[in-house]
Protein backbone atom coordinates (compact mmCIF):
# COMPACT_ATOMS: atom_id res chain seq x y z
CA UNK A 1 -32.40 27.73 -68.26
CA UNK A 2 -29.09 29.20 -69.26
CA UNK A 3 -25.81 28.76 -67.33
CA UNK A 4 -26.08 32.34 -66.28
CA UNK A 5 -29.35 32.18 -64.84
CA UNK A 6 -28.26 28.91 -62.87
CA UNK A 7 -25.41 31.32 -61.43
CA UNK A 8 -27.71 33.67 -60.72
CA UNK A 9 -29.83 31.61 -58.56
CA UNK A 10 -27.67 30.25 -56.91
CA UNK A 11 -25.90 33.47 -56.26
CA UNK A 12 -28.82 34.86 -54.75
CA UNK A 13 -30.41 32.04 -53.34
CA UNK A 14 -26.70 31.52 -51.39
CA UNK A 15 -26.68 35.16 -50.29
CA UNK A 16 -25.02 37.01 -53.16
CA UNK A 17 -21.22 36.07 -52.21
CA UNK A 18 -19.73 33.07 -52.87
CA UNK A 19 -16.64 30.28 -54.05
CA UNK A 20 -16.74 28.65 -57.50
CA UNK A 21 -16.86 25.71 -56.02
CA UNK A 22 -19.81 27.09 -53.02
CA UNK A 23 -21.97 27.91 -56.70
CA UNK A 24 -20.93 24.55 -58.38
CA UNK A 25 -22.38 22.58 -55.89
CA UNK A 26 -25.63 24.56 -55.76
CA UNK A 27 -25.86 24.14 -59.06
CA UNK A 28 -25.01 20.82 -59.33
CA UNK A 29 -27.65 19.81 -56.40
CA UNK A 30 -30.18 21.80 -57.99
CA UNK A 31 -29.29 20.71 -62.06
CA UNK A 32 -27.56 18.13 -62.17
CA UNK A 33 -25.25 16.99 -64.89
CA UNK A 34 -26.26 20.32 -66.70
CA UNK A 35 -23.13 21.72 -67.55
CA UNK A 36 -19.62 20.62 -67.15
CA UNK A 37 -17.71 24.05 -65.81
CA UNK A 38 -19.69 26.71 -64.03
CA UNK A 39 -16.29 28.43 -63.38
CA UNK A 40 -15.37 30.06 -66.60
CA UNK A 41 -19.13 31.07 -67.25
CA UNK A 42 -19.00 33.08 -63.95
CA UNK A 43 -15.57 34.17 -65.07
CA UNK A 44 -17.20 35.45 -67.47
CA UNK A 45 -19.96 36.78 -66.16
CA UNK A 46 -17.56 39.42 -64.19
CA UNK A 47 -17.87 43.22 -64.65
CA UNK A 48 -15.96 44.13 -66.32
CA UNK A 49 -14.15 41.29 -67.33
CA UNK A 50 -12.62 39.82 -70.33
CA UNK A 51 -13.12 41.16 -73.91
CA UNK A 52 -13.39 37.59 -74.62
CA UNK A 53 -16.27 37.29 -72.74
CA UNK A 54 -19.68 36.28 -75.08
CA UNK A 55 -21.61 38.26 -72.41
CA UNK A 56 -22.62 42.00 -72.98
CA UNK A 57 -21.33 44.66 -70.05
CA UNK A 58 -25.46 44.65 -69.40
CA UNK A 59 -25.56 41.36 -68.56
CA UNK A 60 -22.25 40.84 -66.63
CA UNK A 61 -23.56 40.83 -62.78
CA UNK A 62 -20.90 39.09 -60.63
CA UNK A 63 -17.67 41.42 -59.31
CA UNK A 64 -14.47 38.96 -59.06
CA UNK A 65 -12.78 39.12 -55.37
CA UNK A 66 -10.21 36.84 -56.56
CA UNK A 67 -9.47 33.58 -55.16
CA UNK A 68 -12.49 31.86 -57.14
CA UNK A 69 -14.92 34.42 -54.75
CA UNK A 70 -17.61 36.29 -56.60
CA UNK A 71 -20.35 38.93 -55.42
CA UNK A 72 -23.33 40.13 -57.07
CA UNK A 73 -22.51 43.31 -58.00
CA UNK A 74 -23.56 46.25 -55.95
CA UNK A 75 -24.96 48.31 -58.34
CA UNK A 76 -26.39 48.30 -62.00
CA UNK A 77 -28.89 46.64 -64.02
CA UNK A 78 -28.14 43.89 -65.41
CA UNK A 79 -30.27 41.69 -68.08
CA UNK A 80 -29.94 38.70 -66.36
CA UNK A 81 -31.79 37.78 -63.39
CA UNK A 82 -33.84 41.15 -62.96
């Protein structure tokens, strides 16, 4: 399992909205000690993000709300998690 598809459980097992930190702790009570930052992967993860970003526009699913708050985007397909 890839960071991404960690977020993207969580994401959607939490209801599709939520904190960094609301995802981090899914995450971590789910996978523990699996990866040290969950924050800049769904940073990353945002459409449409950084250019910096090592993830594809297809595969970017979360819209930033700011204050650490993502979404699932509402529309698109995305590669991961579909």
């Amino acid at each position: 399992m890839t960071a991404a598809e960690a977020i993207w459980q969580a994401m959607t097992t939490l209801g599709g909205e939520r904190s960094i930190t609301e995802v981090r702790s899914w995450i971590e009570d789910h996978y523990p000690n699996r990866w040290v930052d969950i924050g800049t992967p769904m940073a990353d993860l945002a459409y449409p993000g950084n250019a910096s970003s090592k993830y594809s526009p297809e595969q970017r699913f979360l819209e930033a709300l700011g204050d650490g708050r993502y979404r699932i985007r509402q529309s698109g397909r995305f590669a991961i998690g579909t």
